[in-house]
Protein backbone atom coordinates (compact mmCIF):
# COMPACT_ATOMS: atom_id res chain seq x y z
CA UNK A 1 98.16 239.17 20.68
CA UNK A 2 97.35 242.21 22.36
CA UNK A 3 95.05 243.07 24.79
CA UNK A 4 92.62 244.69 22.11
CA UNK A 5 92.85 241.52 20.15
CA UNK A 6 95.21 243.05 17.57
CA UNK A 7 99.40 241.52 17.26
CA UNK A 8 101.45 244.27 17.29
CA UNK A 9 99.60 247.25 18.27
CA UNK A 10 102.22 249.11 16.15
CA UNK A 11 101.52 249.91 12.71
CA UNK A 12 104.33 247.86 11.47
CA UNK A 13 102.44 244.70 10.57
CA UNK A 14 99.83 245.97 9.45
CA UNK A 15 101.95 247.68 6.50
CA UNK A 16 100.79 247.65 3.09
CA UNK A 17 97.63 245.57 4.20
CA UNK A 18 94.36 245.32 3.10
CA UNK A 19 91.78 245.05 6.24
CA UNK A 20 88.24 244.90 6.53
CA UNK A 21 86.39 246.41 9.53
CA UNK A 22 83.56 245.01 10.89
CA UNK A 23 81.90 247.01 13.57
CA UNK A 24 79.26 245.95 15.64
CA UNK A 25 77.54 245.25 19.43
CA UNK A 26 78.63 241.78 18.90
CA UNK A 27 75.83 240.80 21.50
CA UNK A 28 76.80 237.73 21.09
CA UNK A 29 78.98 237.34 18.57
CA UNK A 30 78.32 233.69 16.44
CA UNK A 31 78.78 232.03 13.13
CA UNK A 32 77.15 234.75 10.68
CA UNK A 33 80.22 237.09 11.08
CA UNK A 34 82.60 235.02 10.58
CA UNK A 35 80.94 233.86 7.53
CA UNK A 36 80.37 237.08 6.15
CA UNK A 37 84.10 238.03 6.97
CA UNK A 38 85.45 235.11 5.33
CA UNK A 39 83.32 236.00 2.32
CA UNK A 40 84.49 239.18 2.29
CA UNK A 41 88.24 238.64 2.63
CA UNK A 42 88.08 236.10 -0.30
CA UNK A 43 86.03 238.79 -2.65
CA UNK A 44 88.09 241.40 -1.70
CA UNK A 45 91.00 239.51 -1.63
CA UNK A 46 91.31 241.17 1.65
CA UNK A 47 94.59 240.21 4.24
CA UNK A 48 92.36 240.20 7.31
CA UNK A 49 89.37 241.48 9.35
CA UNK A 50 89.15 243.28 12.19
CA UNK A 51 85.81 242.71 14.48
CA UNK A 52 85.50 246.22 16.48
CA UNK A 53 83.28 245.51 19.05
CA UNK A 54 81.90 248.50 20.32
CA UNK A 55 81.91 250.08 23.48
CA UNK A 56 78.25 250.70 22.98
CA UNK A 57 76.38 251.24 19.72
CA UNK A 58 74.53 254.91 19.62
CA UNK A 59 71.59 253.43 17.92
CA UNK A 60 71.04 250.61 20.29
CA UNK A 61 69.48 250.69 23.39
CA UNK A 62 71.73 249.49 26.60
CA UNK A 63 68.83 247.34 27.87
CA UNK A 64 70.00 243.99 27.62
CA UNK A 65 73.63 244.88 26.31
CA UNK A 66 76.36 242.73 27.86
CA UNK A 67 79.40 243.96 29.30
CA UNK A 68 81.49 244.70 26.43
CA UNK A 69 84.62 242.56 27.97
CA UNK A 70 81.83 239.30 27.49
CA UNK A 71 80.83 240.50 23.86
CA UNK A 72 84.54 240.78 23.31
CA UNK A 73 85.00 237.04 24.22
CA UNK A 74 82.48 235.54 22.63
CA UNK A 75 84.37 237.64 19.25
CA UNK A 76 87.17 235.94 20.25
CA UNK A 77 85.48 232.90 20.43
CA UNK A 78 83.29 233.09 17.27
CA UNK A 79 86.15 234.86 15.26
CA UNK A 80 88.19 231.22 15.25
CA UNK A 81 90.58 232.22 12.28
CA UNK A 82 94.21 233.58 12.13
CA UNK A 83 92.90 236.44 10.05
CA UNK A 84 89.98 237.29 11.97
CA UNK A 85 90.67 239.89 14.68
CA UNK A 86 88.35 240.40 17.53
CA UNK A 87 89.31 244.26 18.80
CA UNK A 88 88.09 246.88 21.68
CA UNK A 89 90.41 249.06 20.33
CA UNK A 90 87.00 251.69 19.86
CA UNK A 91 87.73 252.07 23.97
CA UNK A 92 91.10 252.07 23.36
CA UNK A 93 91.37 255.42 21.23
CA UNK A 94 88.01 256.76 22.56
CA UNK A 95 85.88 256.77 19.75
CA UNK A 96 82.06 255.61 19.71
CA UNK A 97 80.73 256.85 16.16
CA UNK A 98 82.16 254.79 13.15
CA UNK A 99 83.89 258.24 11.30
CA UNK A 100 85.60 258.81 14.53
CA UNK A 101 87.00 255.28 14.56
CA UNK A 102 87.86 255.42 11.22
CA UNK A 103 89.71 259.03 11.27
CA UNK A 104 91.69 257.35 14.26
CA UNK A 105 92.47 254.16 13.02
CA UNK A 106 93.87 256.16 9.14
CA UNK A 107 95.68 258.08 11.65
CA UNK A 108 97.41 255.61 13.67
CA UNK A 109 97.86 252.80 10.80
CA UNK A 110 98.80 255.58 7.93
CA UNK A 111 99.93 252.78 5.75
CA UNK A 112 96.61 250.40 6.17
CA UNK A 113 93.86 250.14 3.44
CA UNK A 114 90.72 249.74 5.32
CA UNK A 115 87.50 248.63 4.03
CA UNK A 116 84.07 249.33 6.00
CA UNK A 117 82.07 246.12 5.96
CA UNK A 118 78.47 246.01 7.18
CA UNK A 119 74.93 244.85 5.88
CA UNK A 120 72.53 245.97 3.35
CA UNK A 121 69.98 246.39 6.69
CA UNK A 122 73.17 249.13 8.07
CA UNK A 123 73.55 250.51 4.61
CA UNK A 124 69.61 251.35 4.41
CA UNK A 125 69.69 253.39 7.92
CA UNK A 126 72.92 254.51 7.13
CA UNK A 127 71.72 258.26 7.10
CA UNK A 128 70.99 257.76 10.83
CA UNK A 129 75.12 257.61 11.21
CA UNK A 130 76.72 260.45 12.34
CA UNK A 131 78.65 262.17 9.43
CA UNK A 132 77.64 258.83 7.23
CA UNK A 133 78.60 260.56 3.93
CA UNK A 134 81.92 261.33 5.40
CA UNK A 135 82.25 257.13 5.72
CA UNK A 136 81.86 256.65 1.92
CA UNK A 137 84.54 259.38 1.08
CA UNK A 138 87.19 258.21 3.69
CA UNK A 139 87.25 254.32 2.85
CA UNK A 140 86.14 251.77 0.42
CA UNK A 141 82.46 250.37 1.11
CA UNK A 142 81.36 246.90 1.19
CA UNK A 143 77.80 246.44 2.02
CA UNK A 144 77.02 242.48 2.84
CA UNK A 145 73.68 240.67 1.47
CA UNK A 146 71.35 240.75 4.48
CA UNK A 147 67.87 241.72 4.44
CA UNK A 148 66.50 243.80 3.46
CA UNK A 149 67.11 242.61 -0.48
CA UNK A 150 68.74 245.09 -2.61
CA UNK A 151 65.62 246.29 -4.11
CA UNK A 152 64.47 248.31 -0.52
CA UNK A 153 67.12 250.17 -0.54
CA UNK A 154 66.75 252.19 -3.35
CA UNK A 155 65.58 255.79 -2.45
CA UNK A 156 67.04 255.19 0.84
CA UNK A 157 69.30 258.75 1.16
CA UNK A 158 72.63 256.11 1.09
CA UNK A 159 71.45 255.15 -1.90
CA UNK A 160 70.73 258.14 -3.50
CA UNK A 161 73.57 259.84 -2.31
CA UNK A 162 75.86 256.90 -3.28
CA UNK A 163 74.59 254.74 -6.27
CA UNK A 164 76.54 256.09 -8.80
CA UNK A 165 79.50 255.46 -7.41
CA UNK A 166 78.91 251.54 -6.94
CA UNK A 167 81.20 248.76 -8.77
CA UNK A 168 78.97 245.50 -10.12
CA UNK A 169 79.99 242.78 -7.67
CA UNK A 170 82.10 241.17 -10.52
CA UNK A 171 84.55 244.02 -9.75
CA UNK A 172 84.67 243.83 -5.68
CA UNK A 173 88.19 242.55 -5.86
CA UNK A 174 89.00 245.95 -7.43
CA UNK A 175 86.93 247.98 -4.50
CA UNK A 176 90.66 249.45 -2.96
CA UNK A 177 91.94 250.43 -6.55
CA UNK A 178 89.06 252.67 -6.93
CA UNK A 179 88.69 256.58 -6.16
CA UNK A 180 86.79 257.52 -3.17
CA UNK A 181 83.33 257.48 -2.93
CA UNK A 182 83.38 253.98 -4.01
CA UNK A 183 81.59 250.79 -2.68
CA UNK A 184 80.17 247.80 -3.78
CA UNK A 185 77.28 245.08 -2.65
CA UNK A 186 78.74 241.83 -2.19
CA UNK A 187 75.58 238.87 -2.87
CA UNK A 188 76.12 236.07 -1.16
CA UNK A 189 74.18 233.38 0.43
CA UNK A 190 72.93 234.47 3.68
CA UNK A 191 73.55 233.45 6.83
CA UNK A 192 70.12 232.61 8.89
CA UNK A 193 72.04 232.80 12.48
CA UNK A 194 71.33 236.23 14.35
CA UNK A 195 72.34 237.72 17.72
CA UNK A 196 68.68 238.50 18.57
CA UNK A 197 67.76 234.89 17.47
CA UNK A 198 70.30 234.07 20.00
CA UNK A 199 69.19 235.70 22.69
CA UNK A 200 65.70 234.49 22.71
CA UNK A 201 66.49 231.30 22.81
CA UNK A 202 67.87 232.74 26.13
CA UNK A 203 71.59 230.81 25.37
CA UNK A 204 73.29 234.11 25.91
CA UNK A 205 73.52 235.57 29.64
């Protein structure tokens, strides 16, 4: 294991995989992502997920942000599965907005499928992303049940900009097979555990 919570570094293992990507503040990381990663590698019949905890999330305010080595180990913690990957490699290459990382990452693991994974509440402020339409067009999409419910996000400008291009959920093991733009939302039971729920009960310092 490597300092950025990745074996081998190189690109070698990582060869011919299939590897979701799971960004985040991970402030604190807990049981939530690692059930929506498990969830996701099974649908997508995915080889492993990488948690990339980020140096520091644009959209988020620093206030109350811990130092990302201690958001880093509680992914480590939290991710408790040999296919679950806990990474900083964001500080590693440099990169803070999400079509950055993932232009880097193509780049340095040319022979990796990647999959962007986040929630419906990411997918519905996803026009807030820098580039975001750039995201749909250089990797497969899956967007995780979390609220808001489905129904919000239509007419939200991912929506509109993406909805044609979305498999039914039936398909989602056939998301990497599929020309780019393609994505698909996965419904499963959710998850009640939160990071914010966490911190108020003031259990994370």
């Amino acid at each position: 294991m490597s300092k950025h919570g990745i074996s081998a570094y190189g690109r070698e293992s990582w060869r011919g995989l299939r590897v979701g990507l799971l960004g985040g503040s991970f402030n604190p990381a807990h049981e939530g992502h690692r059930y929506i990663s498990l969830e996701a590698m099974r649908a997508l019949q995915l080889d492993a997920v990488w948690w990339l905890v980020s140096p520091q999330n644009p959209l988020k305010s620093a206030t109350g942000m811990a130092l990302q080595s201690k958001r880093l180990e509680s992914a480590q913690r939290a991710a408790h599965h040999p296919r679950i990957f806990a990474t900083d490699i964001e500080t590693a290459m440099g990169t803070q907005y999400t079509v950055d990382t993932l232009k880097a990452l193509q780049t340095r693991f040319s022979e990796t499928q990647f999959v962007w994974l986040m929630g419906t509440d990411n997918l519905r402020q996803f026009h807030r992303w820098k580039n975001w339409r750039d995201v749909f067009n250089l990797v497969p999409v899956c967007v995780i049940n979390r609220p808001p419910a489905e129904d919000s996000l239509r007419g939200s400008p991912a929506w509109e900009y993406a909805h044609r291009h979305r498999l039914p959920a039936e398909q989602a093991s056939l998301l990497t097979t599929r020309p780019l733009p393609a994505w698909v939302i996965l419904p499963i039971a959710r998850n009640a555990q939160s990071s914010t729920a966490i911190r108020a009960m003031g259990s994370w310092r």
